[in-house]
C-alpha atoms as a PDB file:
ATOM      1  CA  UNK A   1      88.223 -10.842  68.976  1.00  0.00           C
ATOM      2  CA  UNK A   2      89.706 -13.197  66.127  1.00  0.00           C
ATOM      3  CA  UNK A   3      86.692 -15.548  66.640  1.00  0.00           C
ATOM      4  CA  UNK A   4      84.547 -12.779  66.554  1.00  0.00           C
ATOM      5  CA  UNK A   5      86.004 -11.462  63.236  1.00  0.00           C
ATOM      6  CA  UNK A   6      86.272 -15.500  61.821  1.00  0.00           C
ATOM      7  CA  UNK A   7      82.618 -15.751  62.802  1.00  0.00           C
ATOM      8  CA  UNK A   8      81.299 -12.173  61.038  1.00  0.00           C
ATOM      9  CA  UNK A   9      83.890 -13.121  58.159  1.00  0.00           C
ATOM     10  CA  UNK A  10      81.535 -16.614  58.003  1.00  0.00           C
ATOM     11  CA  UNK A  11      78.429 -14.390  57.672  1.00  0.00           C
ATOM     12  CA  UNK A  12      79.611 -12.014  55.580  1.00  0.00           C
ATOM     13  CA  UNK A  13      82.040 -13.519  53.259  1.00  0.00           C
ATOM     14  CA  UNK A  14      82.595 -10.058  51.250  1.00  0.00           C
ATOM     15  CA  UNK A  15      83.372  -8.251  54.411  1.00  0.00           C
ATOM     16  CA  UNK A  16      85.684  -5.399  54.779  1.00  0.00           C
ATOM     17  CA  UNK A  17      87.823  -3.715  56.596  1.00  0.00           C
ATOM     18  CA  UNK A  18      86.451   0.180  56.946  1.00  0.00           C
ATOM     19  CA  UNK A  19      88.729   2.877  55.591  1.00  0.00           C
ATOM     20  CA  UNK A  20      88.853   6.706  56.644  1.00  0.00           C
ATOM     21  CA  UNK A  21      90.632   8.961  53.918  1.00  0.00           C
ATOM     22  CA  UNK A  22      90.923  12.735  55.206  1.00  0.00           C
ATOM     23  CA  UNK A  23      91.247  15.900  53.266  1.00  0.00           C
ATOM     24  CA  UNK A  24      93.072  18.804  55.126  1.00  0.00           C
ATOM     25  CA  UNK A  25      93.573  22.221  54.267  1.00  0.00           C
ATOM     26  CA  UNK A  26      97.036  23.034  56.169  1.00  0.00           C
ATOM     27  CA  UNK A  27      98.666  25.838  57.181  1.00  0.00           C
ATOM     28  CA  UNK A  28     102.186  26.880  57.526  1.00  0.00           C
ATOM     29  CA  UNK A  29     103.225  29.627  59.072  1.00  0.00           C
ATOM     30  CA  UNK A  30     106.558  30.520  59.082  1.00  0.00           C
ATOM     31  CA  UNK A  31     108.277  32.670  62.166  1.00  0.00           C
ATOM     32  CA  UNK A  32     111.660  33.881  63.238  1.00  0.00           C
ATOM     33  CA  UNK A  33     113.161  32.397  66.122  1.00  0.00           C
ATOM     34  CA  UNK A  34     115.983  35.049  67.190  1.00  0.00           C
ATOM     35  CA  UNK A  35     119.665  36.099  66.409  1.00  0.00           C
ATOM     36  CA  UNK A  36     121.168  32.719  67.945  1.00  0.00           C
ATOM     37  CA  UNK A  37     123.787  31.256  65.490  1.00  0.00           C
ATOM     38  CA  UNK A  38     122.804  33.726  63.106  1.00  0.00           C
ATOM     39  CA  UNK A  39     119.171  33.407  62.674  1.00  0.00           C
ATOM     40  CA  UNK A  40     116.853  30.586  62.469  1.00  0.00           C
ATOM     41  CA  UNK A  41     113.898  30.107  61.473  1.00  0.00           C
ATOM     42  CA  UNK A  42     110.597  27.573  62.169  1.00  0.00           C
ATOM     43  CA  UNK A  43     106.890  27.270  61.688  1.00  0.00           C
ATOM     44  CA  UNK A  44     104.222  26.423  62.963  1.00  0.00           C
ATOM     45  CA  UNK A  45     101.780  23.996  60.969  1.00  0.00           C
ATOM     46  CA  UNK A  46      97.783  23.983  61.333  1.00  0.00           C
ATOM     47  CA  UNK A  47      94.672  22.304  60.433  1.00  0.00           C
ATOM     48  CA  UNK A  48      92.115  24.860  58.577  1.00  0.00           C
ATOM     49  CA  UNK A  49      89.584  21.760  58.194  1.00  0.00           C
ATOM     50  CA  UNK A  50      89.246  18.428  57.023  1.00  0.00           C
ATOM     51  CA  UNK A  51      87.158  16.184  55.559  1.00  0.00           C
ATOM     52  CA  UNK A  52      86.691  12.381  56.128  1.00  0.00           C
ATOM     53  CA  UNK A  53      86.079  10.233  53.079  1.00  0.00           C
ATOM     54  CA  UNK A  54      84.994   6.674  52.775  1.00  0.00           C
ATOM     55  CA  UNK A  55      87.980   5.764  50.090  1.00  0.00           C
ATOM     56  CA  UNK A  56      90.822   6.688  48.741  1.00  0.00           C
ATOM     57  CA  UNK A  57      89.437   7.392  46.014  1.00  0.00           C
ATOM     58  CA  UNK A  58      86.904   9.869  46.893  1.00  0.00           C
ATOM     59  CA  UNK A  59      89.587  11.848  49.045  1.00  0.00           C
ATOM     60  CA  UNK A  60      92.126  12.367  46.108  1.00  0.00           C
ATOM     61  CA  UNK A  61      89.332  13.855  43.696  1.00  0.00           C
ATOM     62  CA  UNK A  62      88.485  15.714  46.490  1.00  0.00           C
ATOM     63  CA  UNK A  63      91.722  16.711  47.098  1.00  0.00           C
ATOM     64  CA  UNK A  64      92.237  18.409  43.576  1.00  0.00           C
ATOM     65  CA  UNK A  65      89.832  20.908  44.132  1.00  0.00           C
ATOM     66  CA  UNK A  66      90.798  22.045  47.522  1.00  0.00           C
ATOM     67  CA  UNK A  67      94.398  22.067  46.366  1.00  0.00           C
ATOM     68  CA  UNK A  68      93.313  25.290  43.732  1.00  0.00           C
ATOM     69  CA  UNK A  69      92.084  26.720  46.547  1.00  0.00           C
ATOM     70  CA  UNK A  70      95.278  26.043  49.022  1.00  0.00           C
ATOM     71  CA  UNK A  71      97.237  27.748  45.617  1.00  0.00           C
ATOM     72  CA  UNK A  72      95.117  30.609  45.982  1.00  0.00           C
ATOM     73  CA  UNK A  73      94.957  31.197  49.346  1.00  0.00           C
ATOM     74  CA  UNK A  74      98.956  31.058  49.394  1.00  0.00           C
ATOM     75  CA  UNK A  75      98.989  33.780  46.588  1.00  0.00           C
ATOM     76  CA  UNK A  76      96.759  35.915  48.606  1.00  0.00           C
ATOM     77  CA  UNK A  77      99.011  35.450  51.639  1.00  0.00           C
ATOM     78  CA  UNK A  78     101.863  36.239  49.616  1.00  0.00           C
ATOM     79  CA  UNK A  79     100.592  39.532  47.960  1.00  0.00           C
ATOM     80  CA  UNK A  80      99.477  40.510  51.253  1.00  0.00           C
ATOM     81  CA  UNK A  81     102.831  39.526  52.614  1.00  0.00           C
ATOM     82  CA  UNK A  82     104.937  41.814  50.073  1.00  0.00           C
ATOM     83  CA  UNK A  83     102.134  44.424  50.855  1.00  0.00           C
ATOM     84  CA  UNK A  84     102.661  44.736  54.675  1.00  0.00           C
ATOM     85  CA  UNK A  85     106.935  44.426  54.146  1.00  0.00           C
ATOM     86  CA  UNK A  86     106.114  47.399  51.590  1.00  0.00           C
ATOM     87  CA  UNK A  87     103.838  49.629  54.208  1.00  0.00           C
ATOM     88  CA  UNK A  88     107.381  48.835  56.951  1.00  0.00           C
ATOM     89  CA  UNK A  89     109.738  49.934  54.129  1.00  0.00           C
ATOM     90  CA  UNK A  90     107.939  53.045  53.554  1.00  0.00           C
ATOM     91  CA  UNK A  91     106.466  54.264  56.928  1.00  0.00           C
ATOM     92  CA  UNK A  92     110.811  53.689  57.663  1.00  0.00           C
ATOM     93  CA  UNK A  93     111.866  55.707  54.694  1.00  0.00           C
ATOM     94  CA  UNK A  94     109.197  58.500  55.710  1.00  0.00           C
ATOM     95  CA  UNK A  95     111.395  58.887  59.256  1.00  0.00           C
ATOM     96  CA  UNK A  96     114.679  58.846  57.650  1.00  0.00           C
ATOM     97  CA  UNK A  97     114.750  55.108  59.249  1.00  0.00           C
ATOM     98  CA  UNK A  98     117.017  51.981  58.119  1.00  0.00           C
ATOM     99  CA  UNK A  99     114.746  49.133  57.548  1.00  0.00           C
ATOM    100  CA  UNK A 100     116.684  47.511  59.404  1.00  0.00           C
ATOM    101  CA  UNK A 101     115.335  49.329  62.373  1.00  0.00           C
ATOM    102  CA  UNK A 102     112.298  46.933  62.053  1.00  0.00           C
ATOM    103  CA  UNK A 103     113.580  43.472  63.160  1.00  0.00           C
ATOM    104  CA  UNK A 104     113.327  40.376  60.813  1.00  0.00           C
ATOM    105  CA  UNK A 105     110.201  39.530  59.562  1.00  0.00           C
ATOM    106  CA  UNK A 106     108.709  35.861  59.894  1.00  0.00           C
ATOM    107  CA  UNK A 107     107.627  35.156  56.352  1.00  0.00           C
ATOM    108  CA  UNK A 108     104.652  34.547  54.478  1.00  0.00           C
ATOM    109  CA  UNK A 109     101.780  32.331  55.350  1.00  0.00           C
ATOM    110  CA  UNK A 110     101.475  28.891  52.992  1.00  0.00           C
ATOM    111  CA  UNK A 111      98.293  26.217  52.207  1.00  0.00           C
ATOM    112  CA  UNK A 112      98.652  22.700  51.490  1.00  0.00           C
ATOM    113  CA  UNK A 113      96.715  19.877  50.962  1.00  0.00           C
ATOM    114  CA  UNK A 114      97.274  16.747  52.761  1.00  0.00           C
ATOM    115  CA  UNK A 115      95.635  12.756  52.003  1.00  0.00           C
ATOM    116  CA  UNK A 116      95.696  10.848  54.941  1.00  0.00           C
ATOM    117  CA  UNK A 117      94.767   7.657  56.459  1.00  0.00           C
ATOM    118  CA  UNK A 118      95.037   9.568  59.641  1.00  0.00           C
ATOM    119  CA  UNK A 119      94.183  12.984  61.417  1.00  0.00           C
ATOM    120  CA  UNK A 120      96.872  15.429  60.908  1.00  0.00           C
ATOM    121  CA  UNK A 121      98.231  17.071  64.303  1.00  0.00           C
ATOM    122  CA  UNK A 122      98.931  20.760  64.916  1.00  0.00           C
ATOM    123  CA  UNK A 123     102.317  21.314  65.188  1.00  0.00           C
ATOM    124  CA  UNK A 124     104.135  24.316  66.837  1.00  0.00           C
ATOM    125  CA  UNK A 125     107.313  25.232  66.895  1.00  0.00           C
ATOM    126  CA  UNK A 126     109.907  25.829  69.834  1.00  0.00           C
ATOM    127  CA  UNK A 127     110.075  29.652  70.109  1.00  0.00           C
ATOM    128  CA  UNK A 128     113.804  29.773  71.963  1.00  0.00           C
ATOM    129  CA  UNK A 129     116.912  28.411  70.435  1.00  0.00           C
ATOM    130  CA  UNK A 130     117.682  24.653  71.691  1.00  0.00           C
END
């Protein structure tokens, strides 16, 4: 392969190496694991979409606008968070219920934006304590 490479380098004497930049629009979703040690917590991490870019360059400016969307999708996710735990509290109170009665919650859904040189993975979680 190094001839190969020393011969197209011969050729082409401005030659370069090909880049891939991604863009991705993450998810984090947050989720109670159970009781064990006194609670624990964990989430679960996923790619809404991506975007490959031919530089660096490109993929930070692009970057910059998807991250004012990842900060408004999180604020939606949060209102709508504090919206459901409010809807629990009260359909509770209406039944003479401790809140408690409900269980823990899991937490509100977060966006992020990620730069790569790479694909980002899914990642999930172990949903028992280890």
């Amino acid at each position: 392969m190094s001839y190969l490479q020393a011969a197209f380098d011969a050729v082409c004497n401005e030659a370069v190496t090909p880049e891939s930049w991604y863009v991705s629009l993450v998810e984090r979703v947050p989720y109670y694991g159970g009781p064990e040690e006194g609670g624990w917590w964990d989430c679960d991490t996923q790619v809404v979409a991506f975007q490959v870019f031919s530089t660096e360059t490109e993929a930070i400016a692009a970057a910059e606008a998807v991250e004012k969307l990842a900060k408004e999708m999180s604020e939606e996710a949060k209102r709508a968070y504090g919206e459901q735990c409010l809807r629990e509290t009260e359909w509770c109170e209406a039944r003479g219920l401790d809140a408690d009665w409900l269980g823990e919650v899991d937490g509100e859904t977060e966006y992020s934006v990620v730069v790569s040189e790479k694909p980002i993975q899914a990642s999930y979680g172990c949903r028992h304590y280890e």
